[in-house]
N, C-alpha and C. Protein backbone atom coordinates (compact mmCIF):
# COMPACT_ATOMS: atom_id res chain seq x y z
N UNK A 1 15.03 -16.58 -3.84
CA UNK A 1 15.65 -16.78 -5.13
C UNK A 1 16.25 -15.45 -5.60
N UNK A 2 17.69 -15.19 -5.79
CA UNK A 2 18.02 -14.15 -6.52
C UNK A 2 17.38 -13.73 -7.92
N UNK A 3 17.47 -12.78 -8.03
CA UNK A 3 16.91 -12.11 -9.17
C UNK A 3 18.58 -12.48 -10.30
N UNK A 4 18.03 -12.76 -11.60
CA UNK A 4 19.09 -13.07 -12.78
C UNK A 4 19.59 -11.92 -13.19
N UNK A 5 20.90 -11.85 -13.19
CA UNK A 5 21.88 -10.53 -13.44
C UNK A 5 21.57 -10.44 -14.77
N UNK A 6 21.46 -9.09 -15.09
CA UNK A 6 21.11 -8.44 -16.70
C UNK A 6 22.32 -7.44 -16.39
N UNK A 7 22.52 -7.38 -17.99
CA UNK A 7 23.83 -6.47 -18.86
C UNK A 7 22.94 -5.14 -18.17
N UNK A 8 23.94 -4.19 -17.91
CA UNK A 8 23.16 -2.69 -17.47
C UNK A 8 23.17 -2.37 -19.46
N UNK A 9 21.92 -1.67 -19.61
CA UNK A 9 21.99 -1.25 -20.91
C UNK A 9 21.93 0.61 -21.37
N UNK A 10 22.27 1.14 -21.66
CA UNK A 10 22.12 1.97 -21.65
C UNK A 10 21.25 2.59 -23.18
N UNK A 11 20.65 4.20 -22.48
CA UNK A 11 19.66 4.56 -23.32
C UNK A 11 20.47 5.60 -24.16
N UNK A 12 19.99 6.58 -25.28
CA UNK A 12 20.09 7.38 -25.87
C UNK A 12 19.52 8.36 -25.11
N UNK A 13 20.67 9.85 -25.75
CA UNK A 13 20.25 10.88 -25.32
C UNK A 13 19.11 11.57 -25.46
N UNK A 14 18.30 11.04 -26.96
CA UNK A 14 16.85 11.33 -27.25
C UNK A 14 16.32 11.00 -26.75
N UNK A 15 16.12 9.36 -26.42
CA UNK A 15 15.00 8.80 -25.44
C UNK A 15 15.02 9.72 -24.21
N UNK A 16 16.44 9.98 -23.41
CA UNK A 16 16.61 10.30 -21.92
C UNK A 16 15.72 11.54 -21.88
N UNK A 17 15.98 13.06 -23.63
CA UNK A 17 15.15 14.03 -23.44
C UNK A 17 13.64 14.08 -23.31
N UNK A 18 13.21 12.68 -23.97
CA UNK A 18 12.12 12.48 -24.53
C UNK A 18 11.08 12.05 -23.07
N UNK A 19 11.90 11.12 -22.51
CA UNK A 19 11.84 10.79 -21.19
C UNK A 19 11.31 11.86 -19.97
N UNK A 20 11.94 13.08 -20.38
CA UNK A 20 12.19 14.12 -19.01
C UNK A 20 11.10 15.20 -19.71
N UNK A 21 10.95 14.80 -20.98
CA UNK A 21 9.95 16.05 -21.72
C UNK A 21 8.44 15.31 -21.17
N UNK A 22 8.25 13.88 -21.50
CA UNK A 22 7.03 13.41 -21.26
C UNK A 22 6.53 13.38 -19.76
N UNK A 23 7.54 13.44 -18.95
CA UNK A 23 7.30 13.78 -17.15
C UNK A 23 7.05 15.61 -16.89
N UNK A 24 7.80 15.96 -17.39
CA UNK A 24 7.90 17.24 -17.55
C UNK A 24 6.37 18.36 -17.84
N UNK A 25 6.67 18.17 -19.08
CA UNK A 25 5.00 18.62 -20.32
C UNK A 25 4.08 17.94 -19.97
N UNK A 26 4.04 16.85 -20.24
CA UNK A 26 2.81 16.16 -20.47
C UNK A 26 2.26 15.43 -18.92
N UNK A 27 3.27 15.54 -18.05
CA UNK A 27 2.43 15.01 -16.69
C UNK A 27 2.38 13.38 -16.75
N UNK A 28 3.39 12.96 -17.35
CA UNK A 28 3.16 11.50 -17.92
C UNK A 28 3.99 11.18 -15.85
N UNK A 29 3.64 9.95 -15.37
CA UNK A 29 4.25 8.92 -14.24
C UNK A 29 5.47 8.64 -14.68
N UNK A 30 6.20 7.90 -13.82
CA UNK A 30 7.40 7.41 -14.46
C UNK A 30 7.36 6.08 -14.66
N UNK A 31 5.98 5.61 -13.96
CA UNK A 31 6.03 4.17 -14.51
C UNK A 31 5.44 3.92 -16.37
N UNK A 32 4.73 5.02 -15.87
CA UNK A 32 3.99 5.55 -17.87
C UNK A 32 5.15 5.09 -18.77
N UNK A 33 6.35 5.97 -18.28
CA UNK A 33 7.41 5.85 -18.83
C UNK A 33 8.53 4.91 -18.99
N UNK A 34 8.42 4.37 -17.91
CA UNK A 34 9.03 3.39 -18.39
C UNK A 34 8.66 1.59 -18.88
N UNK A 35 7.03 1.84 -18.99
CA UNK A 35 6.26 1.27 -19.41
C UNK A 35 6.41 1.39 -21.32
N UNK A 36 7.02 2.20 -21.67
CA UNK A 36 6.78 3.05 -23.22
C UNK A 36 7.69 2.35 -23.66
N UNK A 37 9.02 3.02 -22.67
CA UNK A 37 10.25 3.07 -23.80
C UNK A 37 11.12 1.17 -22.92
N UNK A 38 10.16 0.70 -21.82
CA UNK A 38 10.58 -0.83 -21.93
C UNK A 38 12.08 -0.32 -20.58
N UNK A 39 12.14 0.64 -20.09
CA UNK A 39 13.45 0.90 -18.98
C UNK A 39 12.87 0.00 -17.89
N UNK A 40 13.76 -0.39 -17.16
CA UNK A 40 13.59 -1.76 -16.29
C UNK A 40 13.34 -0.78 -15.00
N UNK A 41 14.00 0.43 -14.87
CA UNK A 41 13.71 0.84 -13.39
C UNK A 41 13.21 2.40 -13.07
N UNK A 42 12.44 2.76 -13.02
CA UNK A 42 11.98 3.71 -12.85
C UNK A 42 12.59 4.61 -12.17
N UNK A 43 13.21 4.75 -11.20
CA UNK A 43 14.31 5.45 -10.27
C UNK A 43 15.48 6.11 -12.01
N UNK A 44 15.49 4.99 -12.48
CA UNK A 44 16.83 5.68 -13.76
C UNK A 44 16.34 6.73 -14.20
N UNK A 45 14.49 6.86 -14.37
CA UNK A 45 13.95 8.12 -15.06
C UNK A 45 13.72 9.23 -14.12
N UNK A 46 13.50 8.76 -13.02
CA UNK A 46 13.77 10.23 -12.21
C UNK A 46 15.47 10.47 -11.65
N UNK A 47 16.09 9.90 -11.85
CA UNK A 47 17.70 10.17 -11.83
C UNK A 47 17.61 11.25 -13.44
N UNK A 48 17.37 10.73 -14.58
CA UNK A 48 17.32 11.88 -15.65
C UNK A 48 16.52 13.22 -14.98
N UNK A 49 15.64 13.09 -14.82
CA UNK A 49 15.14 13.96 -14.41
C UNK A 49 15.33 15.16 -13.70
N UNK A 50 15.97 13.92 -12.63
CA UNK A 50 17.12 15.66 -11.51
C UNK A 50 17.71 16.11 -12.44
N UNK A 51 18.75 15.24 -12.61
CA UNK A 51 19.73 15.70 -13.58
C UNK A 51 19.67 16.82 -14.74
N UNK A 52 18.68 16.42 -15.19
CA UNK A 52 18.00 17.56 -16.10
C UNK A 52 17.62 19.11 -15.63
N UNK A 53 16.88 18.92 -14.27
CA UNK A 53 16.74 20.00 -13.47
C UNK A 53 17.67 20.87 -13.03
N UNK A 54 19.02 20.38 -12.54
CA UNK A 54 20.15 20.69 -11.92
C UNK A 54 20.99 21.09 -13.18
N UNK A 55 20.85 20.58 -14.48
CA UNK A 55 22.32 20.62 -14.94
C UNK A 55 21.69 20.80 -16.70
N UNK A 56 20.18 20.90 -16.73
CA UNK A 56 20.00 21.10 -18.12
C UNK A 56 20.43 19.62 -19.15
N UNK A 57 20.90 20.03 -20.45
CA UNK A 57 20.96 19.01 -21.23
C UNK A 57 21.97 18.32 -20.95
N UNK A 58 22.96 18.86 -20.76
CA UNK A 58 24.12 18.15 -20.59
C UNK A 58 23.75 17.07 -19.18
N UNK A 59 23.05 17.56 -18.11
CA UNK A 59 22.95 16.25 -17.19
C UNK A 59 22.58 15.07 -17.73
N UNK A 60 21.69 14.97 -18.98
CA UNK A 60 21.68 13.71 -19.62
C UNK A 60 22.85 12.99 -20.27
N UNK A 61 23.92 13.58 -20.58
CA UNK A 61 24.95 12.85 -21.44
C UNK A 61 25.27 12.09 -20.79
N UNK A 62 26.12 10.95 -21.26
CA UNK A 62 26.73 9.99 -20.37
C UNK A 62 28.47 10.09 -20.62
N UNK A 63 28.70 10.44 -19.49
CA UNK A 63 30.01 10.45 -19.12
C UNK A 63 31.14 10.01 -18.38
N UNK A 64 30.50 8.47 -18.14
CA UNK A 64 31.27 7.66 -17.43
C UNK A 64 32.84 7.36 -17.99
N UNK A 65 33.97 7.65 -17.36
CA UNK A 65 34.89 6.75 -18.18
C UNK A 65 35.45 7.89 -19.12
N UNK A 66 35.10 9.27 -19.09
CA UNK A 66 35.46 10.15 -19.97
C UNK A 66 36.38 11.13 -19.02
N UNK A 67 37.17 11.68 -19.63
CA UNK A 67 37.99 12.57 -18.59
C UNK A 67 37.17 14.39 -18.88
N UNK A 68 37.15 14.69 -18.45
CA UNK A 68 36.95 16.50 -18.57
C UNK A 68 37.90 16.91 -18.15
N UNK A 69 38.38 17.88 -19.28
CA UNK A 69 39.35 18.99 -19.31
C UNK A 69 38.71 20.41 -18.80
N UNK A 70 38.76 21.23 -18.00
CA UNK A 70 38.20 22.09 -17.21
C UNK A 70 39.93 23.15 -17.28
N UNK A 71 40.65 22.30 -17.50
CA UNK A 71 41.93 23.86 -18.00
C UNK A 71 41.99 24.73 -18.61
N UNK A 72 40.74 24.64 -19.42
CA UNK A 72 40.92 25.67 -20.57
C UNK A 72 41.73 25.77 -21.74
N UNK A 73 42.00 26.32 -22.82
CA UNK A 73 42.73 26.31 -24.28
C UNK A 73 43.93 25.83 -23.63
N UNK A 74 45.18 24.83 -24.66
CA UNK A 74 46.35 24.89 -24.63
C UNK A 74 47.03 25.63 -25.43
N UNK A 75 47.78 26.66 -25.07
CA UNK A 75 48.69 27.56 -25.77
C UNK A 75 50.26 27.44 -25.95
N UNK A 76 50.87 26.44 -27.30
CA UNK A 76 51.91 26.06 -27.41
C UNK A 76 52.97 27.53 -27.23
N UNK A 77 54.38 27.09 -26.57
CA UNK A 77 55.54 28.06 -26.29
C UNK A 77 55.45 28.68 -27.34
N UNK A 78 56.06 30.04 -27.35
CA UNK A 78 56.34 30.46 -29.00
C UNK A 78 57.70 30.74 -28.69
């Protein structure tokens, strides 16, 4: 029997810190965790997690679908 397709939902950036602080500090599992905050897959909280490791706060933002500008200032002709 297939499993019933669910909407992907996405979390907040608090929960995601809150998430990586309680694995982090407190030694919490990730099933702990995602037992708490109700996340369907545990793999999503250690995906924050790297992310966090590798890239600090910003690895939590979500940035799908967003462009980054990496050019630097625009400086109109004079």
């Amino acid at each position: 029997m297939r499993k019933k397709e669910q909407p992907n939902k996405s979390y907040t950036k608090e929960i995601k810190q809150e998430a990586v602080r309680l694995h982090e500090d407190e030694k919490w599992t990730y099933r702990q965790i995602t037992e708490k905050y109700g996340i369907q897959d545990k793999d999503r909280v250690r995906k924050w997690v790297y992310k966090f490791r590798k890239q600090g706060e910003y690895g939590l933002l979500d940035n799908r679908g967003r462009r980054v500008d990496r050019s630097g200032p625009i400086h109109p002709a004079a």
